[in-house]
Protein backbone atom coordinates (compact mmCIF):
# COMPACT_ATOMS: atom_id res chain seq x y z
CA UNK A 1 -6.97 -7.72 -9.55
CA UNK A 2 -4.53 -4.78 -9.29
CA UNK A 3 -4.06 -4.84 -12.77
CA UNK A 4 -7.52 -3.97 -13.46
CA UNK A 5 -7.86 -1.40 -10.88
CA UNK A 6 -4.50 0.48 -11.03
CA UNK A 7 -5.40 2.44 -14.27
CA UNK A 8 -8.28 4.48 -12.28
CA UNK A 9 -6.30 3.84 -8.93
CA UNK A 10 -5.27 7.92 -8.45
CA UNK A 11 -8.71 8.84 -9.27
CA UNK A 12 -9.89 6.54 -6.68
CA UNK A 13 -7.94 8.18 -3.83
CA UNK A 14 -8.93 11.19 -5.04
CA UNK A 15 -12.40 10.41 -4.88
CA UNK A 16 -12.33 8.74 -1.09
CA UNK A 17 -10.03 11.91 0.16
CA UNK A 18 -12.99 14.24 -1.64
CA UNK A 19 -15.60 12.38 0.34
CA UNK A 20 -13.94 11.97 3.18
CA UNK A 21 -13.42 15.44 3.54
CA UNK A 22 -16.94 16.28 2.78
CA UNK A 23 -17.85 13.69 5.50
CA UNK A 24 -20.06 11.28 3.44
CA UNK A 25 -20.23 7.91 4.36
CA UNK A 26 -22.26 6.23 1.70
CA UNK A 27 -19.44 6.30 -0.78
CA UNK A 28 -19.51 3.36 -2.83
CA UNK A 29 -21.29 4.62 -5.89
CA UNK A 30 -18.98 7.33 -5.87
CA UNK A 31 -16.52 5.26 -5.81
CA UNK A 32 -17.07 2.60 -8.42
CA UNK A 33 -17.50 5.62 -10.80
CA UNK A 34 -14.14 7.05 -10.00
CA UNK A 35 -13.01 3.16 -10.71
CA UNK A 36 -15.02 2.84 -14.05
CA UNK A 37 -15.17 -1.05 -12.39
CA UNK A 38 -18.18 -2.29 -10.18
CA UNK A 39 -15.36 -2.90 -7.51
CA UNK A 40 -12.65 -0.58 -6.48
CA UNK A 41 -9.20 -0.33 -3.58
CA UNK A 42 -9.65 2.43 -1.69
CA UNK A 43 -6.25 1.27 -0.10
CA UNK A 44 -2.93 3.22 -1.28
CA UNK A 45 -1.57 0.14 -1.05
CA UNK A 46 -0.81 -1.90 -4.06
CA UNK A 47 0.48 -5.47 -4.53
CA UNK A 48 3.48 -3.68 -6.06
CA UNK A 49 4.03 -1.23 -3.42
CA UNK A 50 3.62 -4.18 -0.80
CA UNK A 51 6.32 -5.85 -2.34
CA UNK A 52 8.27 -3.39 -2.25
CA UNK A 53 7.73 -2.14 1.13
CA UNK A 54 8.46 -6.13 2.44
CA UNK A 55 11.45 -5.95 0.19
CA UNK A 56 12.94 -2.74 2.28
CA UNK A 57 11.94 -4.36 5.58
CA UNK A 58 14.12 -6.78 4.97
CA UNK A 59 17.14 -5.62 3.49
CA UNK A 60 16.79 -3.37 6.76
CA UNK A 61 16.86 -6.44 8.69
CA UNK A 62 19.70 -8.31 6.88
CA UNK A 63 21.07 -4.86 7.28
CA UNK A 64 21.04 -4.85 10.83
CA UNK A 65 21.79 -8.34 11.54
CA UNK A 66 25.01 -8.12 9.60
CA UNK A 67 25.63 -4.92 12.19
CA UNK A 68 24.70 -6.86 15.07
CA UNK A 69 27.25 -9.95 13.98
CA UNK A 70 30.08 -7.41 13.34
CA UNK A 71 29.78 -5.86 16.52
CA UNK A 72 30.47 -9.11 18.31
CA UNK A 73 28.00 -8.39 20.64
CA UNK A 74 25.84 -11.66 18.88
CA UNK A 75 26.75 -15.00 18.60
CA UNK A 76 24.59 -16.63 15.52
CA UNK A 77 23.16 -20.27 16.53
């Protein structure tokens, strides 16, 4: 599905922070427009930017867990 919708994706965002700022609420039409689809992701998320967000979590946490091991301060089961 993101492949579809990522072409128009900026234009999307650009759209919702448009009418957001203009305070209308009825913003689908708008929206699928901006999309050039008859469904759009209003989200700046991204299965792409997911994965790489999950990805940095957790070399963060191997990170820290290797920290926490060399410190002697944790025993591992």
């Amino acid at each position: 599905m993101d492949a579809v919708l990522e072409p128009r994706k900026q234009a999307v965002l650009d759209t919702k922070k448009m009418l957001d700022e203009a305070r209308i609420t009825e913003q689908r039409a708008a929206l699928c427009d901006a999309a050039g689809q008859a469904l759009y992701n209003p989200s700046k998320f991204t299965l792409r930017t997911l994965a790489e967000i999950n990805a940095d979590i957790l070399s963060g946490e191997r990170d820290y867990d290797a920290a926490v091991l060399a410190s002697g301060t944790a025993t591992p089961c």
